[in-house]
Every structure is written in structure tokens, then in C-alpha cells.
PDB file of N, CA and C in Angstrom:
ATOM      1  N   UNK A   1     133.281  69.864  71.228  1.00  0.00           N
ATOM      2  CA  UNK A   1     132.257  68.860  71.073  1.00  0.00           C
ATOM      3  C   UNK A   1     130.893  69.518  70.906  1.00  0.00           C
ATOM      4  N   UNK A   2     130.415  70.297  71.497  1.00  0.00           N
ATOM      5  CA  UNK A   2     129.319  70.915  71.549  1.00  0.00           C
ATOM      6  C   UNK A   2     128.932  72.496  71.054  1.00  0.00           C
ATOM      7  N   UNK A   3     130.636  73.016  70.666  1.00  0.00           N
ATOM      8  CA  UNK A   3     130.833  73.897  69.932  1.00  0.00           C
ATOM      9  C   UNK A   3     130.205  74.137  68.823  1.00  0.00           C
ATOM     10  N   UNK A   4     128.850  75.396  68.519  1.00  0.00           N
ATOM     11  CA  UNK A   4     128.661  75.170  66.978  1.00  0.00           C
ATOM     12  C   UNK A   4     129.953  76.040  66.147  1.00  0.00           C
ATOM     13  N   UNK A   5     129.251  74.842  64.645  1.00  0.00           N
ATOM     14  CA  UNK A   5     130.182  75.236  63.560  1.00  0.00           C
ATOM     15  C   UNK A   5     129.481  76.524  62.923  1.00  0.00           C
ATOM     16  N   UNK A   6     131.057  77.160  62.385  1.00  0.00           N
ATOM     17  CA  UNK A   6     130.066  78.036  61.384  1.00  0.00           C
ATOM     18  C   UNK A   6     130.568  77.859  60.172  1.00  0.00           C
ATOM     19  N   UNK A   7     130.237  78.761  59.360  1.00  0.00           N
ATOM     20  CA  UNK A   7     130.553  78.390  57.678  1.00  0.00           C
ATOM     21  C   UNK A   7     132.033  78.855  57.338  1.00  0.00           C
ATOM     22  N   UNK A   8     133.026  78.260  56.586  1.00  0.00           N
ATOM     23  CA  UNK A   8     134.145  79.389  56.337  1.00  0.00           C
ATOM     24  C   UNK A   8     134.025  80.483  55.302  1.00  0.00           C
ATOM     25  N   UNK A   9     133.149  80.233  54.684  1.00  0.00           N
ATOM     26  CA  UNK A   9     132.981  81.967  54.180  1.00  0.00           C
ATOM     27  C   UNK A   9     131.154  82.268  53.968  1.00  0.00           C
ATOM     28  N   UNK A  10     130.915  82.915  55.226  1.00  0.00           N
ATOM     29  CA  UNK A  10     129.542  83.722  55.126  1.00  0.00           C
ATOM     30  C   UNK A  10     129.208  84.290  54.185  1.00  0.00           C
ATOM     31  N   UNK A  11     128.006  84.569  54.106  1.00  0.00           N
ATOM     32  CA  UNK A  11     127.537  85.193  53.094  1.00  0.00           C
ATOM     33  C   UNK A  11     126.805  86.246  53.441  1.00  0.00           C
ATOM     34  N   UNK A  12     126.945  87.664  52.741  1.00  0.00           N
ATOM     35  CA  UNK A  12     126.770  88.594  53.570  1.00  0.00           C
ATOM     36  C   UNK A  12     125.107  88.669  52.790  1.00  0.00           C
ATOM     37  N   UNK A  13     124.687  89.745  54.108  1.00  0.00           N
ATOM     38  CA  UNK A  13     123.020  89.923  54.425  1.00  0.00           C
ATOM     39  C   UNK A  13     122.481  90.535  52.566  1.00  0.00           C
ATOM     40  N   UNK A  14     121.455  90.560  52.206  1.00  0.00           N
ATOM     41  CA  UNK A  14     121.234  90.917  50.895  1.00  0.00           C
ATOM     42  C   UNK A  14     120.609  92.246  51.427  1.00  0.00           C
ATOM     43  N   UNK A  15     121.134  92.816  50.206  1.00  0.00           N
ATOM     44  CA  UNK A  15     120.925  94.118  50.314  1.00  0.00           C
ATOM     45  C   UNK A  15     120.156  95.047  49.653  1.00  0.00           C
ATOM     46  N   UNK A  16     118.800  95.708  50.108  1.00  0.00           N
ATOM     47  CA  UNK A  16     117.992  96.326  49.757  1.00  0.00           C
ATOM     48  C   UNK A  16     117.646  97.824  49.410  1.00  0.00           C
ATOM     49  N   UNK A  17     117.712  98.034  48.016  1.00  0.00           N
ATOM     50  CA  UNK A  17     118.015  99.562  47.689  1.00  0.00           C
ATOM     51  C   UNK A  17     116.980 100.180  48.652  1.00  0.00           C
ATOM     52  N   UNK A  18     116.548 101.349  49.088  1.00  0.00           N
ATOM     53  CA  UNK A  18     116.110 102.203  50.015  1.00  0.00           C
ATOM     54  C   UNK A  18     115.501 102.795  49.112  1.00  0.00           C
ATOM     55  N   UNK A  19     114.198 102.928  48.485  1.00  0.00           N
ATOM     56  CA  UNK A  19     113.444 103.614  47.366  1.00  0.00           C
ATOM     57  C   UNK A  19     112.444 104.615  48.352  1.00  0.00           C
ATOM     58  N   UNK A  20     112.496 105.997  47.743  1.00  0.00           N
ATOM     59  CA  UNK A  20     111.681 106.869  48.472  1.00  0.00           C
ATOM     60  C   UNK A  20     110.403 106.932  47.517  1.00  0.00           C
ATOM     61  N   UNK A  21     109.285 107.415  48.122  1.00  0.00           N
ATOM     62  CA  UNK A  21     107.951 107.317  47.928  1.00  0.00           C
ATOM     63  C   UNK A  21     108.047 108.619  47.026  1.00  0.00           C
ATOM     64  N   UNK A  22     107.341 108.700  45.910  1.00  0.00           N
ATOM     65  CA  UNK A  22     106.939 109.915  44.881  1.00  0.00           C
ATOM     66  C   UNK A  22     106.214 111.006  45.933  1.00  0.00           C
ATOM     67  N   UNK A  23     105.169 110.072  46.479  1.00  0.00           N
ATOM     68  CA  UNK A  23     104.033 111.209  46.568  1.00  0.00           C
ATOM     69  C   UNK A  23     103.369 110.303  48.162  1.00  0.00           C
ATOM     70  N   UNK A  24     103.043 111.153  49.017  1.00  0.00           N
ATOM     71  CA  UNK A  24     102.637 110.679  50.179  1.00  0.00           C
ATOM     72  C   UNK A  24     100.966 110.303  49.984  1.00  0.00           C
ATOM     73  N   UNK A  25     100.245 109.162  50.001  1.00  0.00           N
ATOM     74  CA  UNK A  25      99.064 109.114  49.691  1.00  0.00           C
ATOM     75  C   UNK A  25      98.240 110.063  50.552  1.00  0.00           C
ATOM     76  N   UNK A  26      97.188 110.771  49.923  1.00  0.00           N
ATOM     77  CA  UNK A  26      96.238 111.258  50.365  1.00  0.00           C
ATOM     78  C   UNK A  26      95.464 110.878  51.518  1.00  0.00           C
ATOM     79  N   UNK A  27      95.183 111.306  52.222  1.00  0.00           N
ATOM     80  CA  UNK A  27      94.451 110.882  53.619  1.00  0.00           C
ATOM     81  C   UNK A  27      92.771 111.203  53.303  1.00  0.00           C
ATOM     82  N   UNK A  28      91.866 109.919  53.294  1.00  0.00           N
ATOM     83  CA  UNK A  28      90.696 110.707  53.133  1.00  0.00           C
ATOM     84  C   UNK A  28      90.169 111.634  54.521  1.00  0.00           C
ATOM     85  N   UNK A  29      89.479 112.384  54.841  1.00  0.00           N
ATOM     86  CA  UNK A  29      89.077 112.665  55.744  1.00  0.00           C
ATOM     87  C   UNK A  29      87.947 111.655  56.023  1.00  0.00           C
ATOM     88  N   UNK A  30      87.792 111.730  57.650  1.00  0.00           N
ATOM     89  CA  UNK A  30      86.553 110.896  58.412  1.00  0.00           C
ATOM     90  C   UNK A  30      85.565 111.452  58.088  1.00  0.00           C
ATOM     91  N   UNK A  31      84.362 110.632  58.210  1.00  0.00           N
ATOM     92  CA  UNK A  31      83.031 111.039  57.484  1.00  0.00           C
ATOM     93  C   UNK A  31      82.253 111.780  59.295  1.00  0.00           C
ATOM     94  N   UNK A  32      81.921 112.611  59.041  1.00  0.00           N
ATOM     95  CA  UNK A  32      81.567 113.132  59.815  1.00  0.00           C
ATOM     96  C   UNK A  32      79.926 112.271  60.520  1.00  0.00           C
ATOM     97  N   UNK A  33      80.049 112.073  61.558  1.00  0.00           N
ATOM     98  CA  UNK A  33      78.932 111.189  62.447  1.00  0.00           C
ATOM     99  C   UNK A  33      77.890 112.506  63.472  1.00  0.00           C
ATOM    100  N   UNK A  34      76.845 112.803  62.644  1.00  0.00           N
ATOM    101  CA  UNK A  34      76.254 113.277  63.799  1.00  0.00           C
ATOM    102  C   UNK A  34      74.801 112.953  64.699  1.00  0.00           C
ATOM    103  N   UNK A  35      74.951 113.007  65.893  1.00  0.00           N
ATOM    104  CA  UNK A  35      74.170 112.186  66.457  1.00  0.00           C
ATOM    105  C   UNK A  35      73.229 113.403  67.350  1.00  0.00           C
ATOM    106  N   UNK A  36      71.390 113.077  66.909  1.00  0.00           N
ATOM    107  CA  UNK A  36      70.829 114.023  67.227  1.00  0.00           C
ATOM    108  C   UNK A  36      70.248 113.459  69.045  1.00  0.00           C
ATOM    109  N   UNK A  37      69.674 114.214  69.521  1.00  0.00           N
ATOM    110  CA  UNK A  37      69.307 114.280  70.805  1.00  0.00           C
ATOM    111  C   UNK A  37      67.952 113.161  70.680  1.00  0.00           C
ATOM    112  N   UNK A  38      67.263 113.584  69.147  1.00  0.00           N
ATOM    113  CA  UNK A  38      66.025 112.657  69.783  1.00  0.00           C
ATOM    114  C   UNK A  38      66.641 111.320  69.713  1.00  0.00           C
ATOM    115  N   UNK A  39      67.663 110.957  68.726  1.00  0.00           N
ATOM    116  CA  UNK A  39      68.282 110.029  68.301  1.00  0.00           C
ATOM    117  C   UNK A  39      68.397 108.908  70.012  1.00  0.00           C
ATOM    118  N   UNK A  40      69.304 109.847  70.877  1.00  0.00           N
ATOM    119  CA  UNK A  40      69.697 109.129  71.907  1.00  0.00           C
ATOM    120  C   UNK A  40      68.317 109.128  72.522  1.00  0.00           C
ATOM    121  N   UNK A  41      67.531 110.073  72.834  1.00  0.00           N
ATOM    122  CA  UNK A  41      66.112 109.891  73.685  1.00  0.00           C
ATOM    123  C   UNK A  41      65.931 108.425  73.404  1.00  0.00           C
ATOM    124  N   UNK A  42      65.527 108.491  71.929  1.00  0.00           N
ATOM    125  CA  UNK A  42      64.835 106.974  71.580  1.00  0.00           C
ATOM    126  C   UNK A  42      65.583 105.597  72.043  1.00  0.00           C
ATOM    127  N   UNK A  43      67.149 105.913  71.790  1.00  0.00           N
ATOM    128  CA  UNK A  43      67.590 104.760  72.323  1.00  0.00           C
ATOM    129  C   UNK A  43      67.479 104.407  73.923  1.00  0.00           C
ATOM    130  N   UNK A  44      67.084 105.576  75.216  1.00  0.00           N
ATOM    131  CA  UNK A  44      67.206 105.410  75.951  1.00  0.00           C
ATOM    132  C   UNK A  44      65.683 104.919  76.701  1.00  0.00           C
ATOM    133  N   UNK A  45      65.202 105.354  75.890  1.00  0.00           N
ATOM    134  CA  UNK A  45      63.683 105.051  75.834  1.00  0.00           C
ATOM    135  C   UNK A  45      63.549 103.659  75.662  1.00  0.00           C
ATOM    136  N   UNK A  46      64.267 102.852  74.618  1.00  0.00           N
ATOM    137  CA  UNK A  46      64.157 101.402  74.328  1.00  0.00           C
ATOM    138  C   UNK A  46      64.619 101.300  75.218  1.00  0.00           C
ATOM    139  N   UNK A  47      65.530 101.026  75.622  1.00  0.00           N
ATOM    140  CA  UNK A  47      66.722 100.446  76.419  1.00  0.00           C
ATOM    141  C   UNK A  47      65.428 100.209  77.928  1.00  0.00           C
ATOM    142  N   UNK A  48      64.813 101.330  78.422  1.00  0.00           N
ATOM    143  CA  UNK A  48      64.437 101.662  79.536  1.00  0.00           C
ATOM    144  C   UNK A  48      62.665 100.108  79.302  1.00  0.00           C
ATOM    145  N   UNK A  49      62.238 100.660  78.120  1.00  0.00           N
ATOM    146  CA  UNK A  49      61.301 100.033  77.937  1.00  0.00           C
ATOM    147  C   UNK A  49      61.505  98.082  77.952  1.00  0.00           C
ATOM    148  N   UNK A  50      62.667  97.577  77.048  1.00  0.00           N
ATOM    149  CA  UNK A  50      63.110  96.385  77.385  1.00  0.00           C
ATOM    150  C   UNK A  50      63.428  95.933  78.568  1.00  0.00           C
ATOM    151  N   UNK A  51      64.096  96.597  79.439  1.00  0.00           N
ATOM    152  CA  UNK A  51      64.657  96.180  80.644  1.00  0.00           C
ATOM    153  C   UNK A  51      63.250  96.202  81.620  1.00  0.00           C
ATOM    154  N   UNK A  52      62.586  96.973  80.946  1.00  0.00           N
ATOM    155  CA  UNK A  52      61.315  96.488  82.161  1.00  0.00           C
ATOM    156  C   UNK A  52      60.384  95.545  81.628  1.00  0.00           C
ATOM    157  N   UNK A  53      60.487  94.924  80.384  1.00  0.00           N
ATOM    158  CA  UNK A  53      59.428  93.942  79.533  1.00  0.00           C
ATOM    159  C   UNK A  53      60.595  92.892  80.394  1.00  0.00           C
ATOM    160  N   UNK A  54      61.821  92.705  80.450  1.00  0.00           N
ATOM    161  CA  UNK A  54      62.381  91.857  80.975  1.00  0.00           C
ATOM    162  C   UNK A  54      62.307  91.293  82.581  1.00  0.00           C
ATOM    163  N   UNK A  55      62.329  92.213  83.472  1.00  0.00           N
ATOM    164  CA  UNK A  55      61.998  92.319  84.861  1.00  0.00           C
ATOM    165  C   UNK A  55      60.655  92.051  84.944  1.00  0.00           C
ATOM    166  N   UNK A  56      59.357  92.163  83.919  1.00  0.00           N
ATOM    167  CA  UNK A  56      58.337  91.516  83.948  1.00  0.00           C
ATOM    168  C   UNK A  56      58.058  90.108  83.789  1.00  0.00           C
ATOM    169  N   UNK A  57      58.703  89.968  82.698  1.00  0.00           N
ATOM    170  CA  UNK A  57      58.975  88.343  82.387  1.00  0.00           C
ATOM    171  C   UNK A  57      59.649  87.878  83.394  1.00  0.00           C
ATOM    172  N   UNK A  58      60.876  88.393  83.911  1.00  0.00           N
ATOM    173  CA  UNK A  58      61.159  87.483  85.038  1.00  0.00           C
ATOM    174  C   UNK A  58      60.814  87.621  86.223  1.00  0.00           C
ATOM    175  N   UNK A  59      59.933  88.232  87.065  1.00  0.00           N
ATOM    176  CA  UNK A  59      58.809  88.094  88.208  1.00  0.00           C
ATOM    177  C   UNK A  59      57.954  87.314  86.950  1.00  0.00           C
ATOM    178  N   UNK A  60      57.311  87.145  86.553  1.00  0.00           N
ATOM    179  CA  UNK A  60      56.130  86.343  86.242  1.00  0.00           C
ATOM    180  C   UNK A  60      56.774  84.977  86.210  1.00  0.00           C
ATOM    181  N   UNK A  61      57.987  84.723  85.445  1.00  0.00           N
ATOM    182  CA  UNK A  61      58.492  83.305  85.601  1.00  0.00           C
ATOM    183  C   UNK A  61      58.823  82.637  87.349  1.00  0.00           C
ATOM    184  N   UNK A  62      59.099  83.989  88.349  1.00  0.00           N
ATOM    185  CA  UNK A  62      59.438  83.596  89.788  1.00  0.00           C
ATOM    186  C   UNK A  62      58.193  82.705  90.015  1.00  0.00           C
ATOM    187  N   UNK A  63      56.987  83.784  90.119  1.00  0.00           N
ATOM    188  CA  UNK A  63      55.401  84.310  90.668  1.00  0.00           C
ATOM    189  C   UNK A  63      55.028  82.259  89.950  1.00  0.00           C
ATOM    190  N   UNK A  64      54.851  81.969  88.498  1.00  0.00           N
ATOM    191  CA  UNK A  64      54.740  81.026  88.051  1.00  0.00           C
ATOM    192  C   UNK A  64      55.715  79.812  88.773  1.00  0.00           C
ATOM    193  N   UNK A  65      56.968  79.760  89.242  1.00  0.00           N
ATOM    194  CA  UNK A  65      57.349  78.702  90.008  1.00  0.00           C
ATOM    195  C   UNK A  65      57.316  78.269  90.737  1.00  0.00           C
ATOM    196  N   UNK A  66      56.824  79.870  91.620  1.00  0.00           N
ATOM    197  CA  UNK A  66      56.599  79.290  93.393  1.00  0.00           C
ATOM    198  C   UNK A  66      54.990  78.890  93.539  1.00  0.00           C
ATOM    199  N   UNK A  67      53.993  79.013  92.365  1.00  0.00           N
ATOM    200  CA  UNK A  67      52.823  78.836  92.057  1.00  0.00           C
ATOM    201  C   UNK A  67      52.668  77.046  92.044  1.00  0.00           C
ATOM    202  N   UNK A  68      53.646  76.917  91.018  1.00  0.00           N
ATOM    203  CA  UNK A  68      53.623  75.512  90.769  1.00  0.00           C
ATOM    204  C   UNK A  68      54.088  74.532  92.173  1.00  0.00           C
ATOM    205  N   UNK A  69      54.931  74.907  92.935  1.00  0.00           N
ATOM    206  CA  UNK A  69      55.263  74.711  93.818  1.00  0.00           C
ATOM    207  C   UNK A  69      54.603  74.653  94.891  1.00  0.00           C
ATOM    208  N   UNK A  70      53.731  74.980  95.403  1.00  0.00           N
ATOM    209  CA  UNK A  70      52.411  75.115  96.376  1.00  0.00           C
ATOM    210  C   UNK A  70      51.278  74.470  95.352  1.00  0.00           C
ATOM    211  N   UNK A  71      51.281  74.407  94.654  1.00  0.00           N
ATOM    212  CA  UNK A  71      50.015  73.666  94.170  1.00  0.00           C
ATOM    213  C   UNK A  71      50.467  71.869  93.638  1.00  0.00           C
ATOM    214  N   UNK A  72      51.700  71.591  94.265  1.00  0.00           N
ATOM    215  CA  UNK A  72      52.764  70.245  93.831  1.00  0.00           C
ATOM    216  C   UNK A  72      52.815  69.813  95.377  1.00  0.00           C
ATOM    217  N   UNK A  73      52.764  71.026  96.534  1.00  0.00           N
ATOM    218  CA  UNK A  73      52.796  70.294  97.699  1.00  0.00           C
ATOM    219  C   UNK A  73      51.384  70.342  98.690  1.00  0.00           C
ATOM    220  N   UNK A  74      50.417  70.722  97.509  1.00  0.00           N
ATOM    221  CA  UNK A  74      49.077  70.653  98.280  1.00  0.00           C
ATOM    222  C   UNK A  74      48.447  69.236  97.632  1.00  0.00           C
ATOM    223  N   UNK A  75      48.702  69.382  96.539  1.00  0.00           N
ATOM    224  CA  UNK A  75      48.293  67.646  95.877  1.00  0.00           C
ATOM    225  C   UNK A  75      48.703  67.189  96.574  1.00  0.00           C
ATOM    226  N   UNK A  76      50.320  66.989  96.659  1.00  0.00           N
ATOM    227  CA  UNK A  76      50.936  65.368  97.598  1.00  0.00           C
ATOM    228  C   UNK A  76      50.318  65.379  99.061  1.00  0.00           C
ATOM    229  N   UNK A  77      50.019  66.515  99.543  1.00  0.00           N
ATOM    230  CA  UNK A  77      49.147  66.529 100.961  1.00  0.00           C
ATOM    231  C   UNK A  77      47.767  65.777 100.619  1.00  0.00           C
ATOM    232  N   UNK A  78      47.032  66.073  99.644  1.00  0.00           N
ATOM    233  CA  UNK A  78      45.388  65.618  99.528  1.00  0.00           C
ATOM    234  C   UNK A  78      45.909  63.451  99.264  1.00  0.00           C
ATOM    235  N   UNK A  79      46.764  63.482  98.724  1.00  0.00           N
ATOM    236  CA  UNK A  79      47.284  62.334  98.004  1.00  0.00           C
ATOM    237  C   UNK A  79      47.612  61.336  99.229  1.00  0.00           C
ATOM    238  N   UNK A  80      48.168  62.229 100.091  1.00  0.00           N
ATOM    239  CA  UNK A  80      48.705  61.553 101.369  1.00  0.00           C
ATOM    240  C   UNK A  80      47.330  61.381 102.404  1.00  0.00           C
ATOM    241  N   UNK A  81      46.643  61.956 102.256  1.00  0.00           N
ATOM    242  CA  UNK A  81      45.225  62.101 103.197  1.00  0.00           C
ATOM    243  C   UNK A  81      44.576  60.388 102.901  1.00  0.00           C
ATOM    244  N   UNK A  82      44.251  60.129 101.528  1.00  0.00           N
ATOM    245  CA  UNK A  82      43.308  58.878 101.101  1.00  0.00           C
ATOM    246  C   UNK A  82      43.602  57.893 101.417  1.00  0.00           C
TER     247      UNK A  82
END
């Protein structure tokens, strides 16, 4: 009942001649990368210079919130006085 069927005469797998390659393609060589010292200086130099334009910007954005923040709960104090 649950037995599969199979075919009464299979058909066999197709068959693929095996062709060898003439000639092995050429390999280009890698292009040679060279990387000078001032090369990395400079990048480390940026790198050093951003990360502190960044750490500036973000103390000034802190310095600016807790600013706003004391000057939001000294109004509502003068506000609350009248």
C-alpha cells in the first residue's frame, strides 16, 4: 500500500565524456600592495584626530543638556514663586 513503485525498465544515468583541458590557464600574479610608514602615520593621525573632534562634540552635547536642564528647573522655581 505504501510501497513506492518503480519503473520496469530504468533508464540509465547519461553519460558524460571526461574531456581533459589543453592548457592550464595562466595565473596572473597579485599586484603587489605597498604600504609606506607615512602612509599609516597619517591614517593614525586621522583616526586619533576624529575620535577626539568626536569626544568633543559629545561632552559639549552632555555640558549643553545638563545646561538646559538647570536653567528649565530654575524658571519653573521663579514661575512657582509669583
Amino acid at each position: 500500500m505504501f510501497l513506492p513503485k518503480y519503473p520496469d525498465s530504468p533508464t540509465p544515468p547519461p553519460v558524460y565524456p571526461h574531456t581533459v583541458a589543453d592548457q592550464i590557464p595562466a595565473r596572473r600574479p597579485a599586484p603587489q600592495i605597498s604600504v609606506s610608514t607615512g602612509a599609516v602615520a597619517a591614517v593614525l593621525v586621522g583616526g586619533v584626530v576624529l575620535t577626539a573632534l568626536l569626544a568633543a562634540v559629545a561632552v559639549a552635547a552632555v555640558s549643553v543638556a545638563v545646561a538646559a536642564v538647570v536653567l528649565r528647573s530654575l524658571l519653573r522655581d521663579q514661575h512657582r514663586r509669583r
